[in-house]
C-alpha atoms as a PDB file:
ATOM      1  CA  UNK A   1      30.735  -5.766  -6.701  1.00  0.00           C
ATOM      2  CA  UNK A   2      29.742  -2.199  -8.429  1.00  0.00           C
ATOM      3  CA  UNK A   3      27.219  -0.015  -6.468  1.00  0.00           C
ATOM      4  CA  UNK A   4      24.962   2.458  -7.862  1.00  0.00           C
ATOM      5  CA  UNK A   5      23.603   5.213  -5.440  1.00  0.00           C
ATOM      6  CA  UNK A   6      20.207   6.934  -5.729  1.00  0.00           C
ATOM      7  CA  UNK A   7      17.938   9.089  -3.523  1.00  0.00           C
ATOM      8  CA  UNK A   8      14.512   9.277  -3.234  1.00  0.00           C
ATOM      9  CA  UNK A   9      12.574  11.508  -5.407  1.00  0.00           C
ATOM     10  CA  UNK A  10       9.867  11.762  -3.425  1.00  0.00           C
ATOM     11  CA  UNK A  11       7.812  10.749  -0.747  1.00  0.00           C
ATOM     12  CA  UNK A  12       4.358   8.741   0.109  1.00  0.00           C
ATOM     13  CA  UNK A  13       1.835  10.416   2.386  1.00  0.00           C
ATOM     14  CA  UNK A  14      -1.550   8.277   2.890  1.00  0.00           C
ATOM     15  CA  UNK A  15      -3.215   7.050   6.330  1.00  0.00           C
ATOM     16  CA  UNK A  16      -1.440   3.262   6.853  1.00  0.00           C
ATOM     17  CA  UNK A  17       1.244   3.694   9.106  1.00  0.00           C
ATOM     18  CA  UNK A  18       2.369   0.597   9.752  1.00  0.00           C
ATOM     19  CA  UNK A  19       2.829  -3.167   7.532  1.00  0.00           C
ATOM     20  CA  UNK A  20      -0.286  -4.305   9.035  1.00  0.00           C
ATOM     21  CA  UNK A  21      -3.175  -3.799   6.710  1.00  0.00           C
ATOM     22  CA  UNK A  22      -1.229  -2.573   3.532  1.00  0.00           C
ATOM     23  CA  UNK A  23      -2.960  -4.109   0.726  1.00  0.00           C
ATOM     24  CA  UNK A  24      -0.849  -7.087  -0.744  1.00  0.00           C
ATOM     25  CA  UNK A  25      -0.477  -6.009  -4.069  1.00  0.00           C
ATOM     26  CA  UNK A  26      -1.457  -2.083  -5.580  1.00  0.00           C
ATOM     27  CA  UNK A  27      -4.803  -1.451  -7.078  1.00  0.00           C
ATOM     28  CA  UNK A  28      -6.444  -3.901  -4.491  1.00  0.00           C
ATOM     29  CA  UNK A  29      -8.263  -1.297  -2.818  1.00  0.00           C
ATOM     30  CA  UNK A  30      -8.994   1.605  -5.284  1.00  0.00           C
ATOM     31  CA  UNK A  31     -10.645   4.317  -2.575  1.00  0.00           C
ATOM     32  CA  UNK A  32      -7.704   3.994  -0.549  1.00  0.00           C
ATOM     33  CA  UNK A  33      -6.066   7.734  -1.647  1.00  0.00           C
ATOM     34  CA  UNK A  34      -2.695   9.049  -0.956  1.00  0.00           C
ATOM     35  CA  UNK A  35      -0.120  11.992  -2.024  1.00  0.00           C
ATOM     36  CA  UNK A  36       3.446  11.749  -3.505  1.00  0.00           C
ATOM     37  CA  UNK A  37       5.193  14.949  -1.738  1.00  0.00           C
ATOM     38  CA  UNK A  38       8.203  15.487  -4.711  1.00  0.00           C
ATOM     39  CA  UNK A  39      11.482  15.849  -2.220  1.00  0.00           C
ATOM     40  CA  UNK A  40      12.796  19.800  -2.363  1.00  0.00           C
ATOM     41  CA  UNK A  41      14.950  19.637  -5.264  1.00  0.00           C
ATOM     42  CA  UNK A  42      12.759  17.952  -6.953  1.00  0.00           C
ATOM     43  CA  UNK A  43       9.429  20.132  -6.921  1.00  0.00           C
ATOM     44  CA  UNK A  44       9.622  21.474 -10.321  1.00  0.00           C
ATOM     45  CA  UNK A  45       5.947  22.287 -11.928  1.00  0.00           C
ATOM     46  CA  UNK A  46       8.299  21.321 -15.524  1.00  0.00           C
ATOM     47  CA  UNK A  47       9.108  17.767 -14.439  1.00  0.00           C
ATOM     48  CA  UNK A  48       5.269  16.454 -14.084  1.00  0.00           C
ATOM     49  CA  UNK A  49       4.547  18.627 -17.374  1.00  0.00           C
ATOM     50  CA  UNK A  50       1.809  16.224 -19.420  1.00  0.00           C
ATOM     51  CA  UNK A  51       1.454  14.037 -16.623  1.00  0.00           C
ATOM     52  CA  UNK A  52      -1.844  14.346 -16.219  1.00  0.00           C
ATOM     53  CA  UNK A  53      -2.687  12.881 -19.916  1.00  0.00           C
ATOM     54  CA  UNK A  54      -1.940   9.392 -18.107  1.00  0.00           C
ATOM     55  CA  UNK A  55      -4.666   7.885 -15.971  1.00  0.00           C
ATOM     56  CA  UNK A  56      -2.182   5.761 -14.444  1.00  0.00           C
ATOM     57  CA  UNK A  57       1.651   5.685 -12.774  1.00  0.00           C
ATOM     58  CA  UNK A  58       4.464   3.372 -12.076  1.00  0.00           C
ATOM     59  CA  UNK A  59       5.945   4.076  -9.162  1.00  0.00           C
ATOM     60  CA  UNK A  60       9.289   2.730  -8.180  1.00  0.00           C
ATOM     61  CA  UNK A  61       9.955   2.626  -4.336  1.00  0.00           C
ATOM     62  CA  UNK A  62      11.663   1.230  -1.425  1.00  0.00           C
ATOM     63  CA  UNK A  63      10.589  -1.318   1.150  1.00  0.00           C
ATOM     64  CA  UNK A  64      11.960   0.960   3.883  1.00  0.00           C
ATOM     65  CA  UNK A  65      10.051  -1.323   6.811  1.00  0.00           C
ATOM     66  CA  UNK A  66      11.509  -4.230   5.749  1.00  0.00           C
ATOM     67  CA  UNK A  67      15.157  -3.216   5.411  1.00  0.00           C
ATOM     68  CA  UNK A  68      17.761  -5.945   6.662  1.00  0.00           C
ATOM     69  CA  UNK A  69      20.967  -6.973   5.930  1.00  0.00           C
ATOM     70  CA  UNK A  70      22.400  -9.522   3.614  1.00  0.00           C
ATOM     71  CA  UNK A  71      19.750 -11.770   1.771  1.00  0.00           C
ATOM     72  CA  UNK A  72      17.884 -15.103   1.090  1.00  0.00           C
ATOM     73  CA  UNK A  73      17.560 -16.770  -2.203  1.00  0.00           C
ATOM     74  CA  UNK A  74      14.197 -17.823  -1.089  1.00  0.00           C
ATOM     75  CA  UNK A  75      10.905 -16.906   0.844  1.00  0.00           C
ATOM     76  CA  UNK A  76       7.880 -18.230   2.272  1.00  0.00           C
ATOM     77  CA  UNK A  77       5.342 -16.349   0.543  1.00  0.00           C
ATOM     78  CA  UNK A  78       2.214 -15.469   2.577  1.00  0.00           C
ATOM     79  CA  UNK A  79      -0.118 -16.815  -0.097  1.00  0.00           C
ATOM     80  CA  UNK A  80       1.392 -19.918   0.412  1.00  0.00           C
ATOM     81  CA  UNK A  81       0.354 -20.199   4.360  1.00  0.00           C
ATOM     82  CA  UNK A  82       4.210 -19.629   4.843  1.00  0.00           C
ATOM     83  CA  UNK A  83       4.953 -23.323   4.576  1.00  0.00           C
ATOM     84  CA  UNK A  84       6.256 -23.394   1.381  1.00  0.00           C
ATOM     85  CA  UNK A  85       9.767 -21.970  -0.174  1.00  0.00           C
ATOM     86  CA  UNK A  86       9.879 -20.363  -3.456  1.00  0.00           C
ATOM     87  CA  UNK A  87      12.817 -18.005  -5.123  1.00  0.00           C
ATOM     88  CA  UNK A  88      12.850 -14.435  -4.139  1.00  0.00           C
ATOM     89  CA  UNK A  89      12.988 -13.516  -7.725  1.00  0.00           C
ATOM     90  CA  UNK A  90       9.892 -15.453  -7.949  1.00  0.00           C
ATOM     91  CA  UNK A  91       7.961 -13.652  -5.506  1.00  0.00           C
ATOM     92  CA  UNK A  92       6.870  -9.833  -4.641  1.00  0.00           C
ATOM     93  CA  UNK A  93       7.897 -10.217  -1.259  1.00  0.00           C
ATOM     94  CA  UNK A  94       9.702  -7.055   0.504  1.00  0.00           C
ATOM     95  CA  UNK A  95      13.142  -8.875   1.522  1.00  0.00           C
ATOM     96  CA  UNK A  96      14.989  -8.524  -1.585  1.00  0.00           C
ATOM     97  CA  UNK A  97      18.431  -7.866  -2.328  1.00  0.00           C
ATOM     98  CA  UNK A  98      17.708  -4.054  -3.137  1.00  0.00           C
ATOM     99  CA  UNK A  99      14.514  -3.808  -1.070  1.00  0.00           C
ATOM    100  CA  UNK A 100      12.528  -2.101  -4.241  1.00  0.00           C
ATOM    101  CA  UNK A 101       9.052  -2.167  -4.980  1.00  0.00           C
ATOM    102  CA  UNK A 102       6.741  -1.275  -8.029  1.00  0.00           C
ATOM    103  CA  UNK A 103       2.735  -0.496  -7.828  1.00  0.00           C
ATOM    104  CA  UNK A 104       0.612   0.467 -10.547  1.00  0.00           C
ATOM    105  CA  UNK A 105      -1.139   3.650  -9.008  1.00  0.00           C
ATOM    106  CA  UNK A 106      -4.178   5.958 -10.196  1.00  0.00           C
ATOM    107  CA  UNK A 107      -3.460   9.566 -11.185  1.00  0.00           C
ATOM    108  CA  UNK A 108      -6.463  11.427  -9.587  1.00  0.00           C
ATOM    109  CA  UNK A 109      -4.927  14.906 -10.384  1.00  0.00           C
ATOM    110  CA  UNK A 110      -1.769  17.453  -9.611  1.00  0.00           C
ATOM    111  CA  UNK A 111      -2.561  19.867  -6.528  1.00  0.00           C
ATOM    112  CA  UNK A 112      -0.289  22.971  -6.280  1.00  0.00           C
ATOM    113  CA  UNK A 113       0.828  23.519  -2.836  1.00  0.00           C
ATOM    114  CA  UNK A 114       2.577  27.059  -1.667  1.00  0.00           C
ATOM    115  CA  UNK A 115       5.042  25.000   0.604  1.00  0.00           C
ATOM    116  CA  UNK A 116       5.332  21.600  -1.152  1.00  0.00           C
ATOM    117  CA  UNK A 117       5.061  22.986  -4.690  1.00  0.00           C
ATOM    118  CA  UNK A 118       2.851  20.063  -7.560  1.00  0.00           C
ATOM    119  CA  UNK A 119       2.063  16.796  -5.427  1.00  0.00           C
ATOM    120  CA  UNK A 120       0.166  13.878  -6.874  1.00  0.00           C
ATOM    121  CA  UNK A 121      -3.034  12.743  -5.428  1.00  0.00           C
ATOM    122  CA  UNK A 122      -3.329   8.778  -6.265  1.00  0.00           C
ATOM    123  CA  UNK A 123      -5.641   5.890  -5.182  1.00  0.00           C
ATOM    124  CA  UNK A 124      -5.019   2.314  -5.218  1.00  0.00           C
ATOM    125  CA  UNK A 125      -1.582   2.293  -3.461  1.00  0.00           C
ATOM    126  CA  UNK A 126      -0.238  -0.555  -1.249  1.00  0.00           C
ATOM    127  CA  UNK A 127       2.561   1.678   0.508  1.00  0.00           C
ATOM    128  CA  UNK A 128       3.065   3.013   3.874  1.00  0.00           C
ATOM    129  CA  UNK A 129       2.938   6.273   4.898  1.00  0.00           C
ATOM    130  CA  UNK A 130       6.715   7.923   4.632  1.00  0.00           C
ATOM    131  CA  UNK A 131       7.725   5.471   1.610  1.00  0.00           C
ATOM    132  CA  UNK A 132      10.882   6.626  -0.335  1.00  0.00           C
ATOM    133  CA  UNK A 133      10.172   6.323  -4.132  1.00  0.00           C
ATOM    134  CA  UNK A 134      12.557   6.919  -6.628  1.00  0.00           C
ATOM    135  CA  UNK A 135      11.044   7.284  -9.779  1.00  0.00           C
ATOM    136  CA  UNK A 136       7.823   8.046 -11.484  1.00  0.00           C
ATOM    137  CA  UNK A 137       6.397   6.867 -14.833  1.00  0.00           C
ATOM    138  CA  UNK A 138       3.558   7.216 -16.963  1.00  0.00           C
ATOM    139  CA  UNK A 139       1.702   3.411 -17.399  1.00  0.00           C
ATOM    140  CA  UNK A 140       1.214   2.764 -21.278  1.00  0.00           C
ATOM    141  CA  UNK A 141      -1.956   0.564 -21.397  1.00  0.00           C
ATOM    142  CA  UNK A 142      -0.548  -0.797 -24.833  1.00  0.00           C
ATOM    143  CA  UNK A 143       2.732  -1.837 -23.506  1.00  0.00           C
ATOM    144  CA  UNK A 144       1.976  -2.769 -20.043  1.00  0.00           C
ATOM    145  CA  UNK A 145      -0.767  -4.561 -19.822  1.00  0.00           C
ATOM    146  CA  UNK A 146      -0.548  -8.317 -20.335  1.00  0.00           C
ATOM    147  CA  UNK A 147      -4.384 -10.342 -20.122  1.00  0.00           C
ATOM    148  CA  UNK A 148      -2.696 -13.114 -21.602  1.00  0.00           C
ATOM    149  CA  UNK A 149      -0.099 -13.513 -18.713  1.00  0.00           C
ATOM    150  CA  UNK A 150       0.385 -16.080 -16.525  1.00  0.00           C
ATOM    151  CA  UNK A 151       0.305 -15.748 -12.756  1.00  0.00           C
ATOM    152  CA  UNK A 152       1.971 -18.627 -11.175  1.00  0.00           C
ATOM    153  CA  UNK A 153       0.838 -19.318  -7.970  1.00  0.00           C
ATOM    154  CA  UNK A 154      -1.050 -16.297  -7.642  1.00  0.00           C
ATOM    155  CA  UNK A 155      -3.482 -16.562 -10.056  1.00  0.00           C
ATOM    156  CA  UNK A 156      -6.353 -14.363  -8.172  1.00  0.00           C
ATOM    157  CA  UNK A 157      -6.452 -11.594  -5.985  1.00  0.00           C
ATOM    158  CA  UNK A 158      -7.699 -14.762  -3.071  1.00  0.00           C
ATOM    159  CA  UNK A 159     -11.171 -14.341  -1.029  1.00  0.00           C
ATOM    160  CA  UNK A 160     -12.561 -11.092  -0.005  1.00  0.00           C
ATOM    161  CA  UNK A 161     -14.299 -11.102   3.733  1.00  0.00           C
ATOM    162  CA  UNK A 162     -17.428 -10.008   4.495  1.00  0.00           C
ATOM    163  CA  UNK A 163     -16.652  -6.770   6.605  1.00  0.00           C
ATOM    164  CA  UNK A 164     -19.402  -5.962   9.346  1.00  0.00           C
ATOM    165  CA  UNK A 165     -19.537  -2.536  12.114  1.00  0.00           C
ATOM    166  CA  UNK A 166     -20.378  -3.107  15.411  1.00  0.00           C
ATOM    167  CA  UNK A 167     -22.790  -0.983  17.108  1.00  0.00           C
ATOM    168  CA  UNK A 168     -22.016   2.998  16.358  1.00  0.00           C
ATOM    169  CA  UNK A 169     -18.397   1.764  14.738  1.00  0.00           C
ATOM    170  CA  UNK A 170     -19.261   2.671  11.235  1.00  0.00           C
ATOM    171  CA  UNK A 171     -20.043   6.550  12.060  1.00  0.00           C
ATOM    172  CA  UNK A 172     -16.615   7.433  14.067  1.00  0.00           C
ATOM    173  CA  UNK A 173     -15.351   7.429  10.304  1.00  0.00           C
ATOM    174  CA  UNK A 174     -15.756  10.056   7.567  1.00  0.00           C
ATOM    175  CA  UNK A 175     -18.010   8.487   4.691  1.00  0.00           C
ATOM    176  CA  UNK A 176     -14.861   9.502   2.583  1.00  0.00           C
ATOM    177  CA  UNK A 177     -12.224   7.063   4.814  1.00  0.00           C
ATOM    178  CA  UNK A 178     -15.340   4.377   5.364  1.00  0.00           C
ATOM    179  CA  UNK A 179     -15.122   3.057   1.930  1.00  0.00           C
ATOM    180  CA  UNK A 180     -11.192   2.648   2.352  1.00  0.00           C
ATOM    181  CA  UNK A 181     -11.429   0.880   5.315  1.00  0.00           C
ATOM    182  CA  UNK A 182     -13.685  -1.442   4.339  1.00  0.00           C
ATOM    183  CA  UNK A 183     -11.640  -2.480   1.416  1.00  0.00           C
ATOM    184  CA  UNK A 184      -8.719  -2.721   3.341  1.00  0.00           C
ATOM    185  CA  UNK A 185     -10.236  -5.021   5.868  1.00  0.00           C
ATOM    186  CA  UNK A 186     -12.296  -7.508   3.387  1.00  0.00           C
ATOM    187  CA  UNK A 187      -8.802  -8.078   1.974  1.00  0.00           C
ATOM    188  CA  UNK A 188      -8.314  -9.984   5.230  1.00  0.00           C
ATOM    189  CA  UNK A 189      -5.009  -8.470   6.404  1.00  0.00           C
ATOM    190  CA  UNK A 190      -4.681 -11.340   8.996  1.00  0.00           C
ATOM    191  CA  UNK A 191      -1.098 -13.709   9.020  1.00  0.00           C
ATOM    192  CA  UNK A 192      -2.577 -16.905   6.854  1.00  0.00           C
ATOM    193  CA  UNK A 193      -2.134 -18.772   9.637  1.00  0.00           C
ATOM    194  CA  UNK A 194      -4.078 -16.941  11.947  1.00  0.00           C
ATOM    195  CA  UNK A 195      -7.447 -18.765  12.538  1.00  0.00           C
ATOM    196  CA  UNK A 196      -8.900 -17.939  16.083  1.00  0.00           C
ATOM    197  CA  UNK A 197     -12.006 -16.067  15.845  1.00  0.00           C
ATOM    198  CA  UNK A 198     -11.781 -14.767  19.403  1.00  0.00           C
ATOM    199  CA  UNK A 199      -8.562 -12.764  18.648  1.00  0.00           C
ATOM    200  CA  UNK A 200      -8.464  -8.727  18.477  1.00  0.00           C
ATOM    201  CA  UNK A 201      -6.450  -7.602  15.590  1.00  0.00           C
ATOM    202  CA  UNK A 202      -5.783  -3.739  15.720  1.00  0.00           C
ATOM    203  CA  UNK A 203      -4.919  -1.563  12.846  1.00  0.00           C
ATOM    204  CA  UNK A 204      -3.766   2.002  12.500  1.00  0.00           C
ATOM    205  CA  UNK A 205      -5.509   3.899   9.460  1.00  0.00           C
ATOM    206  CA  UNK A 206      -5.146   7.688   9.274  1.00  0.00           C
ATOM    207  CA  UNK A 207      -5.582   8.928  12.918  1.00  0.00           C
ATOM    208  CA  UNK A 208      -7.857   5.776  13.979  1.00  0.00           C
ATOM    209  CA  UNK A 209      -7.153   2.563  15.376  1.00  0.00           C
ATOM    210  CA  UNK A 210      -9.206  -0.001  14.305  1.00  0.00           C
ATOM    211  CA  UNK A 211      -9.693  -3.376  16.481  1.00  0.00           C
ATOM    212  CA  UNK A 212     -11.548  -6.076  14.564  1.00  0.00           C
ATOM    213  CA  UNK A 213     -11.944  -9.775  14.782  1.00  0.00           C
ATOM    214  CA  UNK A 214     -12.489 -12.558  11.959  1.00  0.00           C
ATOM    215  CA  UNK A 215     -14.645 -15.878  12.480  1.00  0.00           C
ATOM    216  CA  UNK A 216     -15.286 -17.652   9.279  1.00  0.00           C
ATOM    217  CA  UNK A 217     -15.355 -14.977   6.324  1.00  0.00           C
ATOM    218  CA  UNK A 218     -17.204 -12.718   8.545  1.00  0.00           C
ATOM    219  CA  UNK A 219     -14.900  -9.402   9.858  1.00  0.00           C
ATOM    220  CA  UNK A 220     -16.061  -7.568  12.560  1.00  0.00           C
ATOM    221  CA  UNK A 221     -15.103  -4.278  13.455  1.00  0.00           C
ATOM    222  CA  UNK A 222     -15.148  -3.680  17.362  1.00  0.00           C
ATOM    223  CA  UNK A 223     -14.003  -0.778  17.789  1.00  0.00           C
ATOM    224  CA  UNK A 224     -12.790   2.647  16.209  1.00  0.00           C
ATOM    225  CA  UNK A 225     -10.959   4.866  18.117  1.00  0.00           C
ATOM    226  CA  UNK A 226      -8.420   8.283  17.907  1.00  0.00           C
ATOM    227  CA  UNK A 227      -4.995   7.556  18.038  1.00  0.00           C
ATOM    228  CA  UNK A 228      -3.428   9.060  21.075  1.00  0.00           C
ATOM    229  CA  UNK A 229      -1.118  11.401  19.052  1.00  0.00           C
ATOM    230  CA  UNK A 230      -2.185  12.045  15.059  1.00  0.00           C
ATOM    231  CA  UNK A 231       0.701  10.928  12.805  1.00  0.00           C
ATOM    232  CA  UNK A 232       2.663  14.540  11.871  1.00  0.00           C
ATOM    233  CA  UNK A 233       3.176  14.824   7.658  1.00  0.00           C
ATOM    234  CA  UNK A 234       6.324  14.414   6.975  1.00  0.00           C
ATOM    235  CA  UNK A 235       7.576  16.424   4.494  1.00  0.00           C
END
């Protein structure tokens, strides 16, 4: 079987650092902001030149949570409760043969940094913190967008919760992370066939964790807290 090898161009930096709680598909939750850190060849101001004429990116990444060996030629998508089987080539889920991912990201501007040379700030990402992504292009509004197309069994984004802070919750967070949060967690980033209202679900986000509970389509937020030991950038 031929093999191609290729190497990460650069890197995601943004506050989810773990599966739990990364938005199912990009674009879901616009505040949510991140950086792509170009890898040290790489950071060359001439290789983003123009870039910032597109409002919008593809990036193409890796799964690198949900590496395994060998491969299935079907899943049990999520949407689907889990119960039901469908082709991996019909589905976005992680466990592919290649373990690739694209997301449709917004281009909120090039920073110049003295150590890490151009990096892109983006919003709307659904990637964890550390992600390897090996290529960049501009989105073409004329070529890649599709209202006509059909989508299978996924034809909405599904039900949004209503998210709620418990006492003084809401003000351990920034106003500029609050509005993240929030969309993260009325995306319900439960299992689909979690139900019980009385269980504590934690989250990591930036250098928080973030215990909530769900009882109808009513999120709760419990408690906010500092992690024990900030996540270090990775560079």
């Amino acid at each position: 079987m031929e093999e191609f090898v290729i190497r990460p161009i650069a890197r995601f930096h943004g506050d989810l650092r773990e599966k739990f709680g990364v938005p199912r598909q990009a674009g879901i939750v616009e505040a949510l902001e991140g950086r792509v850190v170009l890898e040290e060849d790489f950071r060359r101001d001439e290789a983003l030149r123009g870039i910032e004429g597109f409002s919008h990116l593809w990036l193409i990444w890796q799964f690198s949570l949900a590496l395994r060996e060998g491969w299935s030629p079907t899943v049990r998508p999520p949407r689907l409760g889990g119960n039901q089987r469908l082709g991996v080539f019909a589905t976005r889920s992680p466990f592919r043969p290649n373990a690739l991912g694209l997301s449709c990201v917004r281009l909120l501007g090039v920073e110049r940094d003295e150590i890490l040379g151009p990096v892109l700030r983006v919003a709307g990402a659904d990637l964890v913190d550390g992600t390897p992504i090996f290529d960049i292009k501009p989105y073409l509004p004329y070529a890649d967008c599709r209202p006509e197309a059909a989508a299978g069994f996924a034809p909405d984004p599904g039900k949004r919760l209503q998210v709620c802070y418990d006492a003084d919750t809401e003000q351990r967070l920034p106003p500029e992370k609050l509005a993240a949060l929030t969309g993260l967690l009325a995306q319900d980033p439960r299992p689909r066939y979690q139900e019980d209202p009385a269980r504590l679900y934690g989250l990591a986000f930036g250098e928080w964790n973030v215990r909530f509970t769900v009882e109808g389509d009513c999120l709760t937020v419990r408690q906010v807290e500092k992690a024990p030991f900030p996540p270090e950038e990775k560079t």
